[in-house]
Protein backbone atom coordinates (compact mmCIF):
# COMPACT_ATOMS: atom_id res chain seq x y z
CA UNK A 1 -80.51 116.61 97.29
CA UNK A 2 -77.97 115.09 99.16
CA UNK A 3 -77.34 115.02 102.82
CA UNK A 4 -74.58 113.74 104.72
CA UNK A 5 -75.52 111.97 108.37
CA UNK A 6 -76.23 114.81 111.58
CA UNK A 7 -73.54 115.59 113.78
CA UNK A 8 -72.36 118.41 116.63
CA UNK A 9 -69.23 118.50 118.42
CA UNK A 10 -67.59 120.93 120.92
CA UNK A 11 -64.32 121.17 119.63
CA UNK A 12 -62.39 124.44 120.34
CA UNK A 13 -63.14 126.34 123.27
CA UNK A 14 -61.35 127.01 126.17
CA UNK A 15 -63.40 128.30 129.07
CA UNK A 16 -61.71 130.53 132.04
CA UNK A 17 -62.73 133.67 134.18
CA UNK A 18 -59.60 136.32 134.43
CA UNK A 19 -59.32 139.92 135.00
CA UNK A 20 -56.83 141.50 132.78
CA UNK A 21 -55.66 145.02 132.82
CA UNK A 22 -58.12 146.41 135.47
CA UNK A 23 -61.23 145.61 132.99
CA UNK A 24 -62.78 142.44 133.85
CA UNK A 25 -64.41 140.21 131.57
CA UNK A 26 -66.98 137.57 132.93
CA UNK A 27 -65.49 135.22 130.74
CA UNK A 28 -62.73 134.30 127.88
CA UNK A 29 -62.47 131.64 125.44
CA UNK A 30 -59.46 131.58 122.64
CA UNK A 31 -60.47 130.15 119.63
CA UNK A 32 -58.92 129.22 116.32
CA UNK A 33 -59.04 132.40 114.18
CA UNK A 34 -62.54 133.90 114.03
CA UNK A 35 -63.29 134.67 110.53
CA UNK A 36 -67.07 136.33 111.16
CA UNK A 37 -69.80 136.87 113.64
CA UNK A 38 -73.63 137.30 113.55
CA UNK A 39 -75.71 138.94 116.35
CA UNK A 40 -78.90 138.18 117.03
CA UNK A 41 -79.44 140.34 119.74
CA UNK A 42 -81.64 138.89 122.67
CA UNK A 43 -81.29 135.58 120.66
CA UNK A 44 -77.78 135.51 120.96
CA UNK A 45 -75.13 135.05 118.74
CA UNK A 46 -72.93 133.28 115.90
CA UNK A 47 -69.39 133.26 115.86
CA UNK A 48 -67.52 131.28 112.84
CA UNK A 49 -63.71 130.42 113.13
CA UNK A 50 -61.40 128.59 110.79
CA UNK A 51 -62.91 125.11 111.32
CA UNK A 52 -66.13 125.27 113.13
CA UNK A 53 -69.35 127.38 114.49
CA UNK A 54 -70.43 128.03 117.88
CA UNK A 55 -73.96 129.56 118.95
CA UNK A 56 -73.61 131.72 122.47
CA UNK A 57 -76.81 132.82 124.12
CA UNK A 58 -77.12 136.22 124.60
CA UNK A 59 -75.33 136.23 128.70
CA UNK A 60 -72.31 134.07 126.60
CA UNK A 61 -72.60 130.74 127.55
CA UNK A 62 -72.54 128.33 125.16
CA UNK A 63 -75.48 126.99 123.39
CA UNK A 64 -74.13 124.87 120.73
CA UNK A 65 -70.53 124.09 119.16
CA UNK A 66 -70.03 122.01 115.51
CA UNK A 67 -67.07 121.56 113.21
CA UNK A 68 -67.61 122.84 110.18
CA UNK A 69 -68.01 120.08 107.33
CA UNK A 70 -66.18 121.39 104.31
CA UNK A 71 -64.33 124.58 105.52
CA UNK A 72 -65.05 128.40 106.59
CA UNK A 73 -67.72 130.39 104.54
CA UNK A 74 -70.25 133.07 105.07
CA UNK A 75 -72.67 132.73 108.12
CA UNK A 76 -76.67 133.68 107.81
CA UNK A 77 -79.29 133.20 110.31
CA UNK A 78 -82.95 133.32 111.05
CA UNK A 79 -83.59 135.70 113.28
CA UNK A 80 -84.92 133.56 115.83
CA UNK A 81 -81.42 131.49 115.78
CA UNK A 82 -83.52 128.01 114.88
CA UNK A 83 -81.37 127.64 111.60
CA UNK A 84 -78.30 128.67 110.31
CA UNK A 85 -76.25 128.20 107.32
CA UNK A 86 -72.63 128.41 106.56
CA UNK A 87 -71.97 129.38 102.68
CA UNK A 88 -68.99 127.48 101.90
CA UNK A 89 -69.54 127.15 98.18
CA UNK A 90 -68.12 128.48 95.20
CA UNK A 91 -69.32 129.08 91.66
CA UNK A 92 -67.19 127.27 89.23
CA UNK A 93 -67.20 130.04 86.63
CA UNK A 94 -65.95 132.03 89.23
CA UNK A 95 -68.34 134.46 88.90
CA UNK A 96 -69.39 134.76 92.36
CA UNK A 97 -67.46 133.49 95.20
CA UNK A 98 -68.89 133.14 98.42
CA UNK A 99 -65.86 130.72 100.07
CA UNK A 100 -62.02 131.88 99.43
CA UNK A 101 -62.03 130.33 96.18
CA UNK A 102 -62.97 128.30 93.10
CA UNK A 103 -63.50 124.28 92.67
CA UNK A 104 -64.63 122.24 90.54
CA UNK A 105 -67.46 119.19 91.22
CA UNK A 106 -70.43 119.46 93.07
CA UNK A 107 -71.08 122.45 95.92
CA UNK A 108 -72.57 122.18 98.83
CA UNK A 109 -73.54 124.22 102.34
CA UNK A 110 -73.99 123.36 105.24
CA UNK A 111 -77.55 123.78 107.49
CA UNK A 112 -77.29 123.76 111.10
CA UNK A 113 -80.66 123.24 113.51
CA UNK A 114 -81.18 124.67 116.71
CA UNK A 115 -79.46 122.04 118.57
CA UNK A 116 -76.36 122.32 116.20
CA UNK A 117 -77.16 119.42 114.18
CA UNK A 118 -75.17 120.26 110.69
CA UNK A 119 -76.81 118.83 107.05
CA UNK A 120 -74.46 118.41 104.19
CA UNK A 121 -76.69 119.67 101.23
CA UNK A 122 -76.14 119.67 97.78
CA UNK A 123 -76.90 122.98 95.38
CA UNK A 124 -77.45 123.45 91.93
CA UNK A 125 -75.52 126.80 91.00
CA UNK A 126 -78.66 127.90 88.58
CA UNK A 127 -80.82 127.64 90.91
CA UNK A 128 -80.01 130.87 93.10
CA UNK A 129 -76.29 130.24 93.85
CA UNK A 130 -74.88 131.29 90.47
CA UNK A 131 -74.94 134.84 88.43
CA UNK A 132 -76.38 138.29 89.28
CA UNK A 133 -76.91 137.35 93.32
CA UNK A 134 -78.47 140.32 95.31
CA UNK A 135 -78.49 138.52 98.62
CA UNK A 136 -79.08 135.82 101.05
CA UNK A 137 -81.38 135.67 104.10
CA UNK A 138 -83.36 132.83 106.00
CA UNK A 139 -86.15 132.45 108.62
CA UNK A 140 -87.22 129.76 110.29
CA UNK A 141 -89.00 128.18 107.20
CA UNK A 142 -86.98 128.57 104.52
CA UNK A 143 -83.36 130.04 102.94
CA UNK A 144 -84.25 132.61 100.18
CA UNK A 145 -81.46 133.96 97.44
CA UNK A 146 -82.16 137.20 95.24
CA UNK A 147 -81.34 137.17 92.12
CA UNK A 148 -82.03 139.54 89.37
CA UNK A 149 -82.44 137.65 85.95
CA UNK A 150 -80.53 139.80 83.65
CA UNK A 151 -77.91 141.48 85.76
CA UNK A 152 -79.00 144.91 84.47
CA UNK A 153 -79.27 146.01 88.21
CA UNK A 154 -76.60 148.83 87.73
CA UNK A 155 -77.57 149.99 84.36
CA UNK A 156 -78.74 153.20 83.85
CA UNK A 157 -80.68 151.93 80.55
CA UNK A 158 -81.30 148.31 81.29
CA UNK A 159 -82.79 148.26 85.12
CA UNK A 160 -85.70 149.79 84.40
CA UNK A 161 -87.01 146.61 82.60
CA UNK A 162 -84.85 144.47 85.08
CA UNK A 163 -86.75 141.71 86.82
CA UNK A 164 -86.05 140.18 90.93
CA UNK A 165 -86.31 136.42 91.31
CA UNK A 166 -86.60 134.75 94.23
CA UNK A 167 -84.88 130.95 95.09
CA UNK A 168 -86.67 129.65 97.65
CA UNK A 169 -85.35 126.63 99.61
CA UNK A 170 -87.37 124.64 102.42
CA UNK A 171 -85.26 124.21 105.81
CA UNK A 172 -87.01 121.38 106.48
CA UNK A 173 -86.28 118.67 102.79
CA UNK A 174 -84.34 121.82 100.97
CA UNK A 175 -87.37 121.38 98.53
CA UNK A 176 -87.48 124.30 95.57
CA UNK A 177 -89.67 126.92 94.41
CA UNK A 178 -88.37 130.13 91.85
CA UNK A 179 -90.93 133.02 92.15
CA UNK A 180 -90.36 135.92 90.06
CA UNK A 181 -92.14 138.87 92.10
CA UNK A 182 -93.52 141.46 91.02
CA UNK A 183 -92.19 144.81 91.60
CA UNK A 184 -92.86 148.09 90.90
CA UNK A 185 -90.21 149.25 87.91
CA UNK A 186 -87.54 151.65 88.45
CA UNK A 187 -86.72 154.60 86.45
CA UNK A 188 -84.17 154.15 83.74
CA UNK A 189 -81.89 156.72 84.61
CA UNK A 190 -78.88 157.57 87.04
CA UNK A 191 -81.26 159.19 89.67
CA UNK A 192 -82.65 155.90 90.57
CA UNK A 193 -81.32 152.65 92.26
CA UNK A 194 -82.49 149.13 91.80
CA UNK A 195 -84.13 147.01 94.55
CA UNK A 196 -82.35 146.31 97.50
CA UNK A 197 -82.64 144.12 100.26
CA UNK A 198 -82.64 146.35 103.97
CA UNK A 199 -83.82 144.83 106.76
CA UNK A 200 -85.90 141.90 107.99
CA UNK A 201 -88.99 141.30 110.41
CA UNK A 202 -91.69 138.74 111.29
CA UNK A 203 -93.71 140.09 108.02
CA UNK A 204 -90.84 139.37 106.01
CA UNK A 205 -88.45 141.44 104.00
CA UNK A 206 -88.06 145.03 103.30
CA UNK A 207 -86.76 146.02 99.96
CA UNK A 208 -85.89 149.34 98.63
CA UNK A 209 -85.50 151.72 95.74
CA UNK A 210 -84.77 155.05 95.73
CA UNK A 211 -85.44 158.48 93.39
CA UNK A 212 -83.16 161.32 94.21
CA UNK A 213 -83.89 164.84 92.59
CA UNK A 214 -80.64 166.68 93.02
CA UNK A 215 -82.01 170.03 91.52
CA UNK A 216 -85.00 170.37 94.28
CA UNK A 217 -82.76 168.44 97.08
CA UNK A 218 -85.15 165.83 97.26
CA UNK A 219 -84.92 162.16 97.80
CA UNK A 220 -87.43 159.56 97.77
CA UNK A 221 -87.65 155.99 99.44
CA UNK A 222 -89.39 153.49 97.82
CA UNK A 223 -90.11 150.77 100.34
CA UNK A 224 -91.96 147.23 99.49
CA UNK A 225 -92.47 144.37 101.81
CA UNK A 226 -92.58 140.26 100.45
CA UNK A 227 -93.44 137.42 102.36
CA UNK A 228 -92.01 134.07 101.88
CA UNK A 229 -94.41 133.15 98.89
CA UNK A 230 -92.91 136.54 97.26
CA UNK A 231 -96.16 138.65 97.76
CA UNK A 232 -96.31 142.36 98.27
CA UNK A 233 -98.10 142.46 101.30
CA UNK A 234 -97.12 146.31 102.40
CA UNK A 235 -95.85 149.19 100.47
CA UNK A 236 -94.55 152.48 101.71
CA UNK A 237 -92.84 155.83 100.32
CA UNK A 238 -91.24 158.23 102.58
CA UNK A 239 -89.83 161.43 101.88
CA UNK A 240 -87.74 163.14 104.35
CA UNK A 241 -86.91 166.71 103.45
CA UNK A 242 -84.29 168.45 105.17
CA UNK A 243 -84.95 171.96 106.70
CA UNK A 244 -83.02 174.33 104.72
CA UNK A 245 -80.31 172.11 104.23
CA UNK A 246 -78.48 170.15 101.25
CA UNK A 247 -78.34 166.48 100.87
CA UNK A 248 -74.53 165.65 100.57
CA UNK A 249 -72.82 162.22 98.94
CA UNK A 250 -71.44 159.18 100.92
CA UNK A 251 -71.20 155.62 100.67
CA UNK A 252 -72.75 153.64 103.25
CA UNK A 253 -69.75 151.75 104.88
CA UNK A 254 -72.16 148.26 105.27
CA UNK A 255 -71.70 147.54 101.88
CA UNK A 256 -67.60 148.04 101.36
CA UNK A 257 -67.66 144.02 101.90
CA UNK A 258 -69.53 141.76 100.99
CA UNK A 259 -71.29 141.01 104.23
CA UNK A 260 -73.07 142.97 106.41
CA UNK A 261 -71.48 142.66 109.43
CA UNK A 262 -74.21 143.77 111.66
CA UNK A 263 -77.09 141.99 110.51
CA UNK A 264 -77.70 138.27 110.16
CA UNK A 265 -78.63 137.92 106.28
CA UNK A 266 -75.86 138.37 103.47
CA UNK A 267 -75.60 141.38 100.65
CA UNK A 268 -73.67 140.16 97.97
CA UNK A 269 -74.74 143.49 96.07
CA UNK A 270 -76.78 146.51 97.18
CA UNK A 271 -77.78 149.33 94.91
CA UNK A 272 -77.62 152.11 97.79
CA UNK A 273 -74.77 153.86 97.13
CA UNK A 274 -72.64 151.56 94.38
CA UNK A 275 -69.05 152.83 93.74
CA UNK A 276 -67.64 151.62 90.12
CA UNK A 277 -64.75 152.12 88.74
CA UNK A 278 -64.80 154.44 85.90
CA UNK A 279 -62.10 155.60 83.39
CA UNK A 280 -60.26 154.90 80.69
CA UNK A 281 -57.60 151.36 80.67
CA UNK A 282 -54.81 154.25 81.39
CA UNK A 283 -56.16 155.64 84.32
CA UNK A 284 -59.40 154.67 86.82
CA UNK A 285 -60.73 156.65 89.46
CA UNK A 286 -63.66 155.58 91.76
CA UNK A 287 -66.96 157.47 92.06
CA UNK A 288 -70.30 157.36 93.50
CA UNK A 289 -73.82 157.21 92.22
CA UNK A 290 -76.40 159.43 93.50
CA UNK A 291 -77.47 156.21 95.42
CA UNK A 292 -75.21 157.54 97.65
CA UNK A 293 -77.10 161.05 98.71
CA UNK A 294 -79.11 159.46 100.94
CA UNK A 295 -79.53 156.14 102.84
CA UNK A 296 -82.52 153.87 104.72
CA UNK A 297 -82.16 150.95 107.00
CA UNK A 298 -84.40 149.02 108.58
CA UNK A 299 -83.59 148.10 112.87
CA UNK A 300 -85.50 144.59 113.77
CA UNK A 301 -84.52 145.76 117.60
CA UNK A 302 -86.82 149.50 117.34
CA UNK A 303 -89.13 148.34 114.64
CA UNK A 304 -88.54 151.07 113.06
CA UNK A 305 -86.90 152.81 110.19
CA UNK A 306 -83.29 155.44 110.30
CA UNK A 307 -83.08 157.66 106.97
CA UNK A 308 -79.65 158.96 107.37
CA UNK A 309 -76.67 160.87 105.38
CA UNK A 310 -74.57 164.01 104.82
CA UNK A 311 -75.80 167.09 104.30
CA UNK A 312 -74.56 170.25 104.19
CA UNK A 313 -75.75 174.58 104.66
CA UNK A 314 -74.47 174.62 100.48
CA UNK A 315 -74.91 172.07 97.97
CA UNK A 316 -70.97 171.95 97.14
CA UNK A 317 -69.63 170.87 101.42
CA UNK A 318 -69.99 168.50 103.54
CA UNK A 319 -70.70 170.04 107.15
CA UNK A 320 -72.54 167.45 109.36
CA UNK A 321 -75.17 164.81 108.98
CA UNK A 322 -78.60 163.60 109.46
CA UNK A 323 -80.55 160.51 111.57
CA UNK A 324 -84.10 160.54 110.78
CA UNK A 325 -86.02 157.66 112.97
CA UNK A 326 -89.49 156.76 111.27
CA UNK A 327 -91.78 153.98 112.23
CA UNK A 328 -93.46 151.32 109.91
CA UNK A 329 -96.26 153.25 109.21
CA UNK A 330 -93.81 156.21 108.16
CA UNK A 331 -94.36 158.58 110.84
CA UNK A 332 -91.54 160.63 111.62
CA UNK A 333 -90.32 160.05 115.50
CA UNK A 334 -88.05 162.15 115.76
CA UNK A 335 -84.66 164.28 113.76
CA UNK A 336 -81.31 165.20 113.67
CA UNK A 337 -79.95 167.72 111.42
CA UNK A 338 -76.15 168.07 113.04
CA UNK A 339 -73.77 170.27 112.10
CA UNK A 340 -69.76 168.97 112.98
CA UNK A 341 -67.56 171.13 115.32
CA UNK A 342 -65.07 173.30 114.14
CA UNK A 343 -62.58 170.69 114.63
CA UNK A 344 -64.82 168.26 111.32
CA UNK A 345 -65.23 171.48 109.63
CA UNK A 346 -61.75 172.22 109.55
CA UNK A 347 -61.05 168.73 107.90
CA UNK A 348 -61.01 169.72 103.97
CA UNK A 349 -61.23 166.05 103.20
CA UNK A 350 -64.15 165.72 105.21
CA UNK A 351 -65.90 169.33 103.68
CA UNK A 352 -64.16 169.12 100.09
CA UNK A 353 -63.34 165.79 98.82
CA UNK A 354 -66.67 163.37 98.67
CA UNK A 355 -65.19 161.29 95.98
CA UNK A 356 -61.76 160.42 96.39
CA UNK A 357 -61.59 160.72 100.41
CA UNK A 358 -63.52 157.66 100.15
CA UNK A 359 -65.93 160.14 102.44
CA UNK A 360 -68.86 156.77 103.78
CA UNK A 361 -70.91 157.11 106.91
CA UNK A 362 -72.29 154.00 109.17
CA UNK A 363 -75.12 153.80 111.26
CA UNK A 364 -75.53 151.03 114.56
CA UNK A 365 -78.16 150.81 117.02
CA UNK A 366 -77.60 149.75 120.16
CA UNK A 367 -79.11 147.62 123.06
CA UNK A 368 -80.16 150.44 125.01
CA UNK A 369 -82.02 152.38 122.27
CA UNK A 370 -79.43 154.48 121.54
CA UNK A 371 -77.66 154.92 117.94
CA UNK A 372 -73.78 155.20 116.52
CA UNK A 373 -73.02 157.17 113.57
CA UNK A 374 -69.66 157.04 112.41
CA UNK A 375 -68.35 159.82 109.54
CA UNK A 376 -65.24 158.10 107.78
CA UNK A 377 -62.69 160.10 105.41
CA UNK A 378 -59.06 158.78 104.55
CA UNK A 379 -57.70 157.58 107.91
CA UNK A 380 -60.11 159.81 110.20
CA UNK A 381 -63.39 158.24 111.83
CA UNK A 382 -65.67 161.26 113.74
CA UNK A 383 -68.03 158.75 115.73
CA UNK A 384 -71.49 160.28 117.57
CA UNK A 385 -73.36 158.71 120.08
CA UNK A 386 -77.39 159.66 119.96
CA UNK A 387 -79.41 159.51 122.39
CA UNK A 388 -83.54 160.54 121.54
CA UNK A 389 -82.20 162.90 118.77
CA UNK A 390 -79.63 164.57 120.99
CA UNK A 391 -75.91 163.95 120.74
CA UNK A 392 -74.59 162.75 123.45
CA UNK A 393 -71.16 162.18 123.20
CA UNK A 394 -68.19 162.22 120.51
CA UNK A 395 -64.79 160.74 119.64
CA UNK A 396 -62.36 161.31 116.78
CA UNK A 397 -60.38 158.33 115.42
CA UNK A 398 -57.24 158.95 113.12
CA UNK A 399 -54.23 156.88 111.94
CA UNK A 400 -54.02 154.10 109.25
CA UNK A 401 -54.04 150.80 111.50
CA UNK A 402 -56.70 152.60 113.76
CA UNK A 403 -59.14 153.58 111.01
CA UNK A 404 -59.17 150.33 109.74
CA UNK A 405 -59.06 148.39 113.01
CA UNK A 406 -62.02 150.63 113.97
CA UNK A 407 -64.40 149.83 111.40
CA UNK A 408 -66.61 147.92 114.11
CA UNK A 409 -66.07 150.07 116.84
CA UNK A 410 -68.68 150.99 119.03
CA UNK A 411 -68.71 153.63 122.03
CA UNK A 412 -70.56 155.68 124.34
CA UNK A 413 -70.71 157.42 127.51
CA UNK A 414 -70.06 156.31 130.16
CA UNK A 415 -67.59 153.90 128.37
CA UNK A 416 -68.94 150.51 127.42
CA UNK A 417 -66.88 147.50 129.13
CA UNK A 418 -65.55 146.46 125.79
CA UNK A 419 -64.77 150.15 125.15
CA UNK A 420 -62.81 150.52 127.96
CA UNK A 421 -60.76 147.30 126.61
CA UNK A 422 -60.05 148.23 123.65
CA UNK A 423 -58.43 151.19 124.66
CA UNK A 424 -56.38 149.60 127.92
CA UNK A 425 -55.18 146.98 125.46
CA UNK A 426 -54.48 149.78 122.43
CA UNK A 427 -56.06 146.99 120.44
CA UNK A 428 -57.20 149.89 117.97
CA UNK A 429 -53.08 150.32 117.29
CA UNK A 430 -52.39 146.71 116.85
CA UNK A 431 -51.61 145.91 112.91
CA UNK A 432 -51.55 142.83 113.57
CA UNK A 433 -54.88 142.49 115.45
CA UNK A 434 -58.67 143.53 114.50
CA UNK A 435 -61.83 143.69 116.89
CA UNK A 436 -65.48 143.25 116.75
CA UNK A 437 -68.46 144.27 119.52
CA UNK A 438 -71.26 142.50 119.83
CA UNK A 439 -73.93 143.91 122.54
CA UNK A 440 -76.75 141.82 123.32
CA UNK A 441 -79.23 142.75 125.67
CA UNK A 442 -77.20 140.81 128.50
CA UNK A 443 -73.92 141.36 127.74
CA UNK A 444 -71.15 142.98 125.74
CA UNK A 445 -69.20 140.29 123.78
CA UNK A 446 -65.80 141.92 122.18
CA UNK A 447 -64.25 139.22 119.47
CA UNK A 448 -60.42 140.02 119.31
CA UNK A 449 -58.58 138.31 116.08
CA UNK A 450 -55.17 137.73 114.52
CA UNK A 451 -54.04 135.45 112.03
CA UNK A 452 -53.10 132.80 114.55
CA UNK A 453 -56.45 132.48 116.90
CA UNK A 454 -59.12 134.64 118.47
CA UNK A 455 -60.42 135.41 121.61
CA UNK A 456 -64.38 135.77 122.87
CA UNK A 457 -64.12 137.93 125.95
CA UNK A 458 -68.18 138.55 127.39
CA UNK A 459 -68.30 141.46 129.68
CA UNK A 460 -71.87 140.91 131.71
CA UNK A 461 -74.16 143.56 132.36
CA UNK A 462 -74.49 144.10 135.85
């Protein structure tokens, strides 16, 4: 291992209180371009920009500002915010790329402590930075990569004898340890999916494979918890049959990037809903596996778990979907089965076309207990706010800038600060500009970015 010496610097911000447009902010700061954020919740949260890292509590002041050592890559976090690391390193076979891009001599990240402190330290790309990566996460021990050891995780003949290893780095001398854990198999076949990371608490990490029976519209969640010496300390299966209605295809929109953006740990590949390319050299078309019938997230803020999808009254349309909130014990708490207004029924894309609509659906939990589900088809988002399995308000989205300038966009009624914003600004029209809400117990935090800087605008809660 090699370390280069401690340092943190404030380096970027510019601090003022304004009122613009009849929304006022409690506070602005323009940055260099924000590239990515992490939320933490009551913790607070990360923001990364072109050349450095800044930690806001959870009310927006500042907690800690460094320059980042080599240059912008991927942010991860415990959950506590004691540690976080930036992964700016490449692969040099270029088969995973975490930074923008390939080069050649030795890689590094960077490890920042609670008081901002940043560690140079050096990695060995075999050792959980190189082929078949499943994801990243961290606590306040250690930094953990899956890895599976054959890369057979989307083989429908090869992942049932497919194997998850786990890197396991101290935050304290970056000292080593592989484990290779032992995990149930999964079937061999197209109506399962591999392990998958989903969520993380203080007993560790939840993992998850599913079974899907498309002929008795069943599906089946497989759910396994490891701590940070790799045990199985908790299993759990849950199987959430709808009531007289048919389980219906989408991709989960998390995992159209590389990063989930709402969490603070890294999916580099997730086995949920995974959308190949298939076809002959002359012609490709994307499709979905029937991963993507069904989806199960874990929410560190409830402690609890959201089955959720499409479904539909026949087992050839789309019509509506389905929140299902279950605890860690997997007792239901409560349903929705929602069927859309006339106005989403009338949208044949939406009904007709689960394939090459690229039809995905997204599901956020808020501060205040409440959850956003957002239906997404072409250029046309149909958002839902729930409230205690009721729906509580809706808004429809359409137009190419706005659907993808909306892909973080959060809502409810009465309007959120940030909400209101957004709109008074028509930052959802911009081309040129993309935004990102963060709501923390204390605030609302809306990042606005271009190509030329960014902005951090906090919007207290009164």
């Amino acid at each position: 291992m090699k370390t280069s010496p401690s340092y943190s610097a404030i380096y970027f911000l510019l601090f003022s209180i304004i009122s613009i447009s009849g929304t006022a902010q409690d506070s602005r700061k323009e940055t260099e371009p924000i590239y990515e954020a992490v939320n933490l919740s009551a913790n607070g949260f990360i923001v990364g920009t072109e050349k450095g890292i800044s930690y806001f509590n959870s009310d927006g002041s500042l907690r800690w500002s460094g320059a980042r050592e080599i240059e912008a890559g991927d942010i991860i976090a415990s959950p506590d915010g004691s540690v976080v690391y930036d992964m700016n390193y490449f692969d040099t076979g270029g088969v995973i790329v975490v930074g923008s891009g390939k080069r050649k001599g030795p890689q590094y990240i960077t490890r920042y402590d609670a008081n901002g402190n940043s560690t140079r330290l050096e990695i060995n790309i075999d050792q959980g930075f190189g082929k078949n990566i499943q994801a990243f996460y961290c606590n306040e021990r250690y930094l953990f990569s899956l890895v599976t050891r054959n890369g057979n995780e989307t083989n429908d003949k090869k992942k049932g004898d497919e194997k998850l290893i786990l890197h396991r780095y101290s935050n304290t001398d970056f000292s080593y340890k592989q484990i290779a854990l032992d995990l149930p198999n999964v079937s061999a076949d197209e109506n399962s999916t591999f392990w998958s990371l989903i969520g993380q608490s203080s007993k560790g990490v939840y993992l998850l494979s599913k079974s899907i029976n498309l002929i008795d519209n069943k599906i089946t969640f497989n759910v396994v918890t490891i701590d940070d010496d790799g045990k199985v300390v908790e299993t759990l299966t849950l199987r959430p049959a709808l009531n007289s209605k048919f389980l219906r295809p989408a991709i989960n929109t998390e995992y159209l990037t590389k990063l989930r953006k709402t969490t603070n740990f890294l999916v580099l590949q997730n086995m949920e809903s995974y959308w190949p390319l298939v076809g002959s050299n002359s012609g490709k078309a994307e499709t979905m596996t029937n991963g993507s019938y069904g989806h199960l997230l874990y929410d560190a803020q409830s402690q609890s778990f959201f089955a959720y999808g499409l479904l539909g009254r026949t087992e050839k349309k789309s019509e509506g979907f389905y929140v299902i909130k279950i605890d860690r014990s997997g007792k239901e708490l409560w349903r929705l089965e929602e069927i859309g207004s006339k106005q989403l029924l009338g949208e044949s894309h939406f009904v007709n076309y689960p394939l090459y609509a690229r039809k995905s659906i997204l599901l956020n939990s808020l501060p205040n207990g409440k959850q956003i589900v957002s239906l997404s088809f072409r250029d046309t988002r149909y958002l839902y706010e729930i409230d205690n399995a009721k729906v509580t308000a809706t808004e429809r989205l359409q137009g190419v800038f706005i659907y993808e300038n909306s892909a973080n966009y959060l809502f409810s009624q009465p309007p959120l600060k940030s909400q209101q914003y957004i709109k008074t600004q028509k930052l959802l029209e911009d081309r040129n500009t993309s935004t990102q809400q963060l709501l923390t117990p204390e605030a609302e935090v809306l990042l606005v970015k271009t190509k030329k800087k960014g902005e951090i605008l906090v919007f207290k809660n009164k």
